[in-house]
Every structure is written in structure tokens, then in C-alpha cells.
PDB file of N, CA and C in Angstrom:
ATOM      1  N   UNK A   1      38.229 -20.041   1.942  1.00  0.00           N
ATOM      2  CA  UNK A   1      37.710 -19.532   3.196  1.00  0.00           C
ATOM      3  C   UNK A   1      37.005 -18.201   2.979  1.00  0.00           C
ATOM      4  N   UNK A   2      37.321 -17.004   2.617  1.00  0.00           N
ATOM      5  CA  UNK A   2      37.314 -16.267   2.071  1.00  0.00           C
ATOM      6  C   UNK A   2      36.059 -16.466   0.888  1.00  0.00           C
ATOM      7  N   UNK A   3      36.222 -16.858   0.185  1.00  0.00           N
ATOM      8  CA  UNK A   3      34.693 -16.842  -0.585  1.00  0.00           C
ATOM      9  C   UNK A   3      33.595 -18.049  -0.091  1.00  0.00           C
ATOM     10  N   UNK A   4      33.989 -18.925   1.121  1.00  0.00           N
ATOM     11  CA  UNK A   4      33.030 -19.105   1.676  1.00  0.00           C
ATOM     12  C   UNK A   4      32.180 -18.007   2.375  1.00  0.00           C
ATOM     13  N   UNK A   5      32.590 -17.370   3.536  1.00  0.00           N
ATOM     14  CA  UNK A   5      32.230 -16.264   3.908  1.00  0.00           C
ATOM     15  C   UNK A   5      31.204 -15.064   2.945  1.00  0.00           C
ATOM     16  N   UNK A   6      32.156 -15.184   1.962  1.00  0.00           N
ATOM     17  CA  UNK A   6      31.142 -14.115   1.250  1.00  0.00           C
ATOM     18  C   UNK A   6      30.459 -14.432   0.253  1.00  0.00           C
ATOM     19  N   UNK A   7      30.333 -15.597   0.344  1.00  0.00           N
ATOM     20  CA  UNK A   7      28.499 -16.330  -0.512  1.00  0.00           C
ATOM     21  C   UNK A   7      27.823 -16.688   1.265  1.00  0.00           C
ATOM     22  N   UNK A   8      28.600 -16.597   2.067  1.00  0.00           N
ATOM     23  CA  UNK A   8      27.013 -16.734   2.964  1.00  0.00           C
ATOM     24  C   UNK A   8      26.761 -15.322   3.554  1.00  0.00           C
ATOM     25  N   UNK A   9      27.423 -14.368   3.167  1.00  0.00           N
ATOM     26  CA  UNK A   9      27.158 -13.191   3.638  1.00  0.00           C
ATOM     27  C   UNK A   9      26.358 -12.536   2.384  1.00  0.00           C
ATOM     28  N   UNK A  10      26.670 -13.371   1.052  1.00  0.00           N
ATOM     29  CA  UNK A  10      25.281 -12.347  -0.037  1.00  0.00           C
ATOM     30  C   UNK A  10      24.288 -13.342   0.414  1.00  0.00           C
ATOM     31  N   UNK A  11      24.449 -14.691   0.755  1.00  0.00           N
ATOM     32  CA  UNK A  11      22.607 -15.259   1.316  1.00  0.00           C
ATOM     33  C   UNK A  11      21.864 -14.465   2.154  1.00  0.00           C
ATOM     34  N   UNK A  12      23.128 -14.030   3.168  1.00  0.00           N
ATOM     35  CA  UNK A  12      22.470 -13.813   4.110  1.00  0.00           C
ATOM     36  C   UNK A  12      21.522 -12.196   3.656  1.00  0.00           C
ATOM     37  N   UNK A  13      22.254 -11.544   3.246  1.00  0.00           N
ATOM     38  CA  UNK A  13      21.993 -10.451   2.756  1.00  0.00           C
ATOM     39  C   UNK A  13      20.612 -10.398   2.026  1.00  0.00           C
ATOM     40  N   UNK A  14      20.620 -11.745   1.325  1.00  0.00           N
ATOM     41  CA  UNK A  14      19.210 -10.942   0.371  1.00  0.00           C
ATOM     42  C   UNK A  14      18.053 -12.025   0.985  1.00  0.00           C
ATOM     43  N   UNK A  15      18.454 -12.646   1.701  1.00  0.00           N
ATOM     44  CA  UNK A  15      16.939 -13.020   2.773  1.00  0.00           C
ATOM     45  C   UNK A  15      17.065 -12.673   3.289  1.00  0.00           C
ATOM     46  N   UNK A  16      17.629 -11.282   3.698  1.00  0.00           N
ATOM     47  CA  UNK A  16      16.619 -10.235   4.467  1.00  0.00           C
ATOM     48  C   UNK A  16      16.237  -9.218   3.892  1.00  0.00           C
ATOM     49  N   UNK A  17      16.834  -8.834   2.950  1.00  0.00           N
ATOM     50  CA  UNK A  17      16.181  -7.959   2.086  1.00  0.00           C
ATOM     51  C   UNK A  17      15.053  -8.642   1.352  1.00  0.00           C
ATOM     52  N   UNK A  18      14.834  -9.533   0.863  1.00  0.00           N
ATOM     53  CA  UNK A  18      13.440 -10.147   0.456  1.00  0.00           C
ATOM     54  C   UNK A  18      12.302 -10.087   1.580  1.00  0.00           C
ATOM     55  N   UNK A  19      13.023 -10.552   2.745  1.00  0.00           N
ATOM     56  CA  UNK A  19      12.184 -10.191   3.983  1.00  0.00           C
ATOM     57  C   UNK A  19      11.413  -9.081   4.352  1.00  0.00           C
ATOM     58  N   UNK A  20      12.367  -7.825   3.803  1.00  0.00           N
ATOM     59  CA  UNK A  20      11.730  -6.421   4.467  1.00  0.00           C
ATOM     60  C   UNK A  20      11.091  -6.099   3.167  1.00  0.00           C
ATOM     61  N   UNK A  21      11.319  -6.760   1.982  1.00  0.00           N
ATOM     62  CA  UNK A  21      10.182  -6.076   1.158  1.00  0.00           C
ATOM     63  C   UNK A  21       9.205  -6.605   1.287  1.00  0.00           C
ATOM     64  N   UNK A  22       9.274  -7.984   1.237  1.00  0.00           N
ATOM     65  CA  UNK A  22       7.636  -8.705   1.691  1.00  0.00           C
ATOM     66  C   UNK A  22       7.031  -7.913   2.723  1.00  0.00           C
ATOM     67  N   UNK A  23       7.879  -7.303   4.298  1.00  0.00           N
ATOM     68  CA  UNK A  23       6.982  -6.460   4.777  1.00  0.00           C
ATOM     69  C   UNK A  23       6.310  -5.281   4.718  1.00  0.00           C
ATOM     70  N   UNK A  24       7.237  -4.411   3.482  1.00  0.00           N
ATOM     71  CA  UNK A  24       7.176  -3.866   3.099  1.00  0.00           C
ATOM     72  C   UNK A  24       5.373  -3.600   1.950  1.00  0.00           C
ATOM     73  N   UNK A  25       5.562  -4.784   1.551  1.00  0.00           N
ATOM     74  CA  UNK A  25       4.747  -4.669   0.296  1.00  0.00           C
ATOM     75  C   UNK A  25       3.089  -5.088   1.150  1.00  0.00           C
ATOM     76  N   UNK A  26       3.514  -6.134   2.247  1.00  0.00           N
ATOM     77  CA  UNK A  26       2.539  -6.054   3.034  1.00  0.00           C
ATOM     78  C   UNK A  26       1.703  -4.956   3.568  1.00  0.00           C
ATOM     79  N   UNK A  27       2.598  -4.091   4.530  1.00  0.00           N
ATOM     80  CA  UNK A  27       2.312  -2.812   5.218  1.00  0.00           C
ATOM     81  C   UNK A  27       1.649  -1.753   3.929  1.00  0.00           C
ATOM     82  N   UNK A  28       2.086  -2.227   2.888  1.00  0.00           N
ATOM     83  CA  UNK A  28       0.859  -1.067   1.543  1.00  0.00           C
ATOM     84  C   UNK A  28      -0.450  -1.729   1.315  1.00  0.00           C
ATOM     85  N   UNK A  29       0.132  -2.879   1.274  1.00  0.00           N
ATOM     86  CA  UNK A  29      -1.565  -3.651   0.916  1.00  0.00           C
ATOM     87  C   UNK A  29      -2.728  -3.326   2.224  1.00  0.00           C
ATOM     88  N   UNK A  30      -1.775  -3.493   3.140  1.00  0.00           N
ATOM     89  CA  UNK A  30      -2.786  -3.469   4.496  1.00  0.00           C
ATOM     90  C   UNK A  30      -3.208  -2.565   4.533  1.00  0.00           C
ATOM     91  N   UNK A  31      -2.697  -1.444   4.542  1.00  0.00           N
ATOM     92  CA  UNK A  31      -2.652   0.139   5.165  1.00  0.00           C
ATOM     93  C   UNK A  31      -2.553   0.692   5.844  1.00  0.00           C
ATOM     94  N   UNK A  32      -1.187  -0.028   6.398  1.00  0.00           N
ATOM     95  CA  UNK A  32      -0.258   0.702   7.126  1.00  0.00           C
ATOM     96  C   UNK A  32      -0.143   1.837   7.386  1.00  0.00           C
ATOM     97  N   UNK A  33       0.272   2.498   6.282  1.00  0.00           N
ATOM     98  CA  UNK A  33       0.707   3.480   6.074  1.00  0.00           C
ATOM     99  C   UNK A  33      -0.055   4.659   5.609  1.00  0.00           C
ATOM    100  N   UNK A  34      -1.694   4.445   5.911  1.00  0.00           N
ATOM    101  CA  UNK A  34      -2.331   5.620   5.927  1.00  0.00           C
ATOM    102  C   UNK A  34      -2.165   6.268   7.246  1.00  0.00           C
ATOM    103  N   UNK A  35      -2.459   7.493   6.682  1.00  0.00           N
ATOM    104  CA  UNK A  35      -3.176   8.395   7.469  1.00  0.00           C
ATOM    105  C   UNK A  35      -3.974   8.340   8.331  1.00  0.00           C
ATOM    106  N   UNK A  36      -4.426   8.121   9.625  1.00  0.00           N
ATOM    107  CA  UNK A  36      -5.621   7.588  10.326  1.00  0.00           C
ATOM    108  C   UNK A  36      -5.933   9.136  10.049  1.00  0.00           C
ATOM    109  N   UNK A  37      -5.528   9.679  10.846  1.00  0.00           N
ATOM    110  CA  UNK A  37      -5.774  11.740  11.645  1.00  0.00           C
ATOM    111  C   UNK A  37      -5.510  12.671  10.111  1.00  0.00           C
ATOM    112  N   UNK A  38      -5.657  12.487   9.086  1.00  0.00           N
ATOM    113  CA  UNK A  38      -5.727  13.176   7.903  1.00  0.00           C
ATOM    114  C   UNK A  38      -6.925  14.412   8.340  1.00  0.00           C
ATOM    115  N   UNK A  39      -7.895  13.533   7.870  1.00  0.00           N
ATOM    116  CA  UNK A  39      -9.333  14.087   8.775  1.00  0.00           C
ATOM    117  C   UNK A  39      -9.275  15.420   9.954  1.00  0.00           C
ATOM    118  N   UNK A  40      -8.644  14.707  10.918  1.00  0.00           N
ATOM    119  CA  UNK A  40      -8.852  15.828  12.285  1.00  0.00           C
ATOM    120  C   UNK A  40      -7.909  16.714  11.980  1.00  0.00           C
ATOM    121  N   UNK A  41      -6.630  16.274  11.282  1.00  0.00           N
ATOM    122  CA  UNK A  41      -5.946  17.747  11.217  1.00  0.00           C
ATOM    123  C   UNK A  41      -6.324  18.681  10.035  1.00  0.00           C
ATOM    124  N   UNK A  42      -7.085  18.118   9.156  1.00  0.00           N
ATOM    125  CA  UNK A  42      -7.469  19.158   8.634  1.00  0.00           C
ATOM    126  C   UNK A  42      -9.018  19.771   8.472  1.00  0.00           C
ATOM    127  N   UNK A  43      -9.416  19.636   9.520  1.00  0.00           N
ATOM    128  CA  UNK A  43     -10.290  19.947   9.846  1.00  0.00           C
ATOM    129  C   UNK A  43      -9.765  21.805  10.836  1.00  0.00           C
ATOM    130  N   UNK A  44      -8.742  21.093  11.522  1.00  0.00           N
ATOM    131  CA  UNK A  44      -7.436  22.325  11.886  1.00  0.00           C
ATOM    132  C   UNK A  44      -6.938  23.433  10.695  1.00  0.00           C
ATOM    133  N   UNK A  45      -6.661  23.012  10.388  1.00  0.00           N
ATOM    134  CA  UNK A  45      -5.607  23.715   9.008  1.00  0.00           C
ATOM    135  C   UNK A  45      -6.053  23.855   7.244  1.00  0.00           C
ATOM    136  N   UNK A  46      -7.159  23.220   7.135  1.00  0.00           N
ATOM    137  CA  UNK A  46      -7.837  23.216   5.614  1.00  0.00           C
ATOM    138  C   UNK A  46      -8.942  24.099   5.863  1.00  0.00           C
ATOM    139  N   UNK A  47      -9.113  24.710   4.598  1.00  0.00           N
ATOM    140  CA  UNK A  47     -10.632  25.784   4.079  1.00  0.00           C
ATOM    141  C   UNK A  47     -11.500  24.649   4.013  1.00  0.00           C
ATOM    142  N   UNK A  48     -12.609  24.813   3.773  1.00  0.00           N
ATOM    143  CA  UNK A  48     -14.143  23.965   3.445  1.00  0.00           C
ATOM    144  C   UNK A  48     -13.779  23.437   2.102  1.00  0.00           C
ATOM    145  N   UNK A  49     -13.296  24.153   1.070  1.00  0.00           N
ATOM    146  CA  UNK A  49     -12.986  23.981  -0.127  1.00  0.00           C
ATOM    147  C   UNK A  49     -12.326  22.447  -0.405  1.00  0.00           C
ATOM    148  N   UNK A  50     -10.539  22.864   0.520  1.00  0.00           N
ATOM    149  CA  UNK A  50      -9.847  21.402   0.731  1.00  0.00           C
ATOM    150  C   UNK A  50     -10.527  20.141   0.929  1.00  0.00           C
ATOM    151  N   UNK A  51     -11.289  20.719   2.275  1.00  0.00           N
ATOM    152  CA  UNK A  51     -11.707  19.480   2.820  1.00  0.00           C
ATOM    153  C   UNK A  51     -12.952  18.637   1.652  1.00  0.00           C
ATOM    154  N   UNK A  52     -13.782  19.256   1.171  1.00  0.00           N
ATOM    155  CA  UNK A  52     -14.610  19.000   0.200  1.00  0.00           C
ATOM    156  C   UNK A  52     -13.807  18.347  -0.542  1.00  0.00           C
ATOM    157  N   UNK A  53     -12.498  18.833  -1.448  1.00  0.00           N
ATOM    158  CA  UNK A  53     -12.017  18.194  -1.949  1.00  0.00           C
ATOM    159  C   UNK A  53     -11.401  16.686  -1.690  1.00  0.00           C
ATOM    160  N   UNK A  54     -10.794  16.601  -0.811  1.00  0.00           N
ATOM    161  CA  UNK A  54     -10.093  15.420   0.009  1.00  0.00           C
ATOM    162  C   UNK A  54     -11.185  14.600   0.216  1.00  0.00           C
ATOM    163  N   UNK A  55     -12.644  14.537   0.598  1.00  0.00           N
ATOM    164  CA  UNK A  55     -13.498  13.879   0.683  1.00  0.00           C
ATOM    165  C   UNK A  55     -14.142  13.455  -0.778  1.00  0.00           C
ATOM    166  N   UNK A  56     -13.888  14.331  -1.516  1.00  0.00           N
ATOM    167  CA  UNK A  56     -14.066  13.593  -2.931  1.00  0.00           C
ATOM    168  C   UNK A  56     -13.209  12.728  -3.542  1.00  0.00           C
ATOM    169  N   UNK A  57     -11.878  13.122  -3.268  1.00  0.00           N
ATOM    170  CA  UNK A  57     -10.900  11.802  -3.540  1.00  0.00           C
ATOM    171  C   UNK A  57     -10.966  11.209  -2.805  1.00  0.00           C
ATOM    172  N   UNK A  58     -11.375  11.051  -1.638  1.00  0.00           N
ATOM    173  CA  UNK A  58     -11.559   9.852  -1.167  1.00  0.00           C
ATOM    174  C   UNK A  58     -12.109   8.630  -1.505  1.00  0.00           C
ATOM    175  N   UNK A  59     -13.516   9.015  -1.972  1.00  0.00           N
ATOM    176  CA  UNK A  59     -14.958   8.828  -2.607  1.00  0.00           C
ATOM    177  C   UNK A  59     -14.435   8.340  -3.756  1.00  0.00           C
ATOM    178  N   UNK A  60     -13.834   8.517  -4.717  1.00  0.00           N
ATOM    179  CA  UNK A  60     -13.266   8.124  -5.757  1.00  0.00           C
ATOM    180  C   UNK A  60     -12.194   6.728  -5.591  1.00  0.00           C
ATOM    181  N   UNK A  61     -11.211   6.996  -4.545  1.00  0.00           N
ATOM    182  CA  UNK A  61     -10.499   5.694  -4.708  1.00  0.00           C
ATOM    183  C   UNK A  61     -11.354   4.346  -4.310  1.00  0.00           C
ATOM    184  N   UNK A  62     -12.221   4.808  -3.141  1.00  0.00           N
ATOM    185  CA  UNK A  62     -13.197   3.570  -2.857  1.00  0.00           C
ATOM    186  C   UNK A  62     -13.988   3.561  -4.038  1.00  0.00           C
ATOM    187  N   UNK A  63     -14.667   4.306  -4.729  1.00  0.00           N
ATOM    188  CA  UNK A  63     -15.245   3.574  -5.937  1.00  0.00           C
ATOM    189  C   UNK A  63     -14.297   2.671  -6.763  1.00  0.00           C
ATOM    190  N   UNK A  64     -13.536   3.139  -6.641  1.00  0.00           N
ATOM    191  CA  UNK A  64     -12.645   2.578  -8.208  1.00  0.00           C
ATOM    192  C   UNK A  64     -12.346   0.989  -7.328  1.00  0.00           C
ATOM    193  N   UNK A  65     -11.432   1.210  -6.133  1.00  0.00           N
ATOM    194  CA  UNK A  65     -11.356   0.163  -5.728  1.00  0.00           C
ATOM    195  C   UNK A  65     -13.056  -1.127  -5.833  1.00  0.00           C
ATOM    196  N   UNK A  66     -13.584  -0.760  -5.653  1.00  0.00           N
ATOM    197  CA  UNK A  66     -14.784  -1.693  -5.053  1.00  0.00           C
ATOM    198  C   UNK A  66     -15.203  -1.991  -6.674  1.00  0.00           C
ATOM    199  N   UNK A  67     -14.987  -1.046  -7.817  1.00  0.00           N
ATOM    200  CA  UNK A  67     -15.442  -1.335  -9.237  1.00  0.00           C
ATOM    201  C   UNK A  67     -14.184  -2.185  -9.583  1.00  0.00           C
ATOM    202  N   UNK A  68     -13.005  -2.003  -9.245  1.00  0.00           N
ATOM    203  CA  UNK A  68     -12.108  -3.003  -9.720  1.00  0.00           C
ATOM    204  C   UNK A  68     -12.139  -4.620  -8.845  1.00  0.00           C
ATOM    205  N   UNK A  69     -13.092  -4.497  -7.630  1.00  0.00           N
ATOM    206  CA  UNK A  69     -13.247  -5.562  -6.987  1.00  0.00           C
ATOM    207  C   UNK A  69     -14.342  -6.863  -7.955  1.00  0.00           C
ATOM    208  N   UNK A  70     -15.183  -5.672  -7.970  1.00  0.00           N
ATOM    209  CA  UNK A  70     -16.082  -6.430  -9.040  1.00  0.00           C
ATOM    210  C   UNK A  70     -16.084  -6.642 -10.255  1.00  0.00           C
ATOM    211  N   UNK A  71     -15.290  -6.037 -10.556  1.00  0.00           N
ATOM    212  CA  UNK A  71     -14.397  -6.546 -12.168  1.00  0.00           C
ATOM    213  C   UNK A  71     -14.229  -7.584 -12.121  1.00  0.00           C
ATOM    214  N   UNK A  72     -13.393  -8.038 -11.276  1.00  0.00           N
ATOM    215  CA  UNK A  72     -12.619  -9.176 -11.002  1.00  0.00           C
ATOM    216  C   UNK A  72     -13.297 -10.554 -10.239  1.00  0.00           C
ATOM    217  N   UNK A  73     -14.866 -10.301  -9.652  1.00  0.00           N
ATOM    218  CA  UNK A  73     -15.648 -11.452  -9.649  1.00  0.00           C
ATOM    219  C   UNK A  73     -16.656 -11.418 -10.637  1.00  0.00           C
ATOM    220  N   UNK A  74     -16.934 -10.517 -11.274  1.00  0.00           N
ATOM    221  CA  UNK A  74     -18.061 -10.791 -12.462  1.00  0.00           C
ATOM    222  C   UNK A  74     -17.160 -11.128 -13.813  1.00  0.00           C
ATOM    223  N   UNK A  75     -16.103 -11.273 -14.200  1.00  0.00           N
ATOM    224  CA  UNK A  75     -15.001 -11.647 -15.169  1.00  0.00           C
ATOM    225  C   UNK A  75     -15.139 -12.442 -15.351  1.00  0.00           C
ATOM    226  N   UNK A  76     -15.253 -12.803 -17.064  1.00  0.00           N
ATOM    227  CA  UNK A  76     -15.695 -14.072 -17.684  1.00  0.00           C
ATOM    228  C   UNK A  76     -15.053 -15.175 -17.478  1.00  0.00           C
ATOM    229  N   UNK A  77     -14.625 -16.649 -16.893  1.00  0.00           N
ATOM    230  CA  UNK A  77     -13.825 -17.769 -16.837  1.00  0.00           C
ATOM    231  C   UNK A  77     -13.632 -17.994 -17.960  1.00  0.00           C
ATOM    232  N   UNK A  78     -12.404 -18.370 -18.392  1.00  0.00           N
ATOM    233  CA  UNK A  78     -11.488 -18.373 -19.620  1.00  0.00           C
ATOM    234  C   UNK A  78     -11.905 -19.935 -19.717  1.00  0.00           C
ATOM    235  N   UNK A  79     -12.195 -20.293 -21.339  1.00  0.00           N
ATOM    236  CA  UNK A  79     -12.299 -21.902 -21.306  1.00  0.00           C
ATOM    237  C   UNK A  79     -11.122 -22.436 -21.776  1.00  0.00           C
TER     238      UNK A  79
END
């Protein structure tokens, strides 16, 4: 009785923890979890300097992203 219970309480346990990482891993891919207002608040609280900066990394992850996009459709088909 007793270790019935607690094999359906580790099932239960890790389909939901598989659950919240899948949403988890979702909500990064999507981008969730940016920043929308990065921008306006520091437009508040950053020198010209910052902000210059932050707009250059920006500029950078979209390159890289969009060069690793096209990596990956101009990539030779393996025979």
C-alpha cells in the first residue's frame, strides 16, 4: 500500500516537473522573459555612453542570431 502510493506520488512528481521545464524552456525560446521597457528606463537612468552601449549589444546578438540562422539554411546536406 505504502509503496503503491509512493511510486504514484514520484510519477506524479516528475510530470510536473517535466511540465514546468518544458514551460520553462519555452518562455526562453519565446522571450518571455525579456525586457520590453529596458529602453524607456534607461533612457531615465543611463548616460549616452550606456545607452550607446546597450544598443550595440543589442545589434550584435541580432547579428549573430540571424548569421547563425543562416548557417543553418545555407549548410551543406550530409550524403
Amino acid at each position: 500500500m505504502i509503496n503503491d502510493t509512493l511510486f504514484m506520488m514520484l510519477i506524479v512528481g516528475l510530470i510536473i516537473s517535466f511540465a514546468l521545464l518544458l514551460l520553462f524552456i519555452w518562455g526562453a525560446k519565446s522571450g518571455q522573459f525579456d525586457d520590453s521597457s529596458k529602453m524607456v528606463n534607461g533612457l531615465l537612468f543611463d548616460s549616452v555612453e550606456d545607452l550607446n552601449d546597450a544598443i550595440a549589444k543589442e545589434n550584435k546578438i541580432k547579428e549573430a542570431k540571424e548569421k547563425k540562422k543562416k548557417s543553418k539554411e545555407v549548410s551543406p546536406q550530409e550524403d
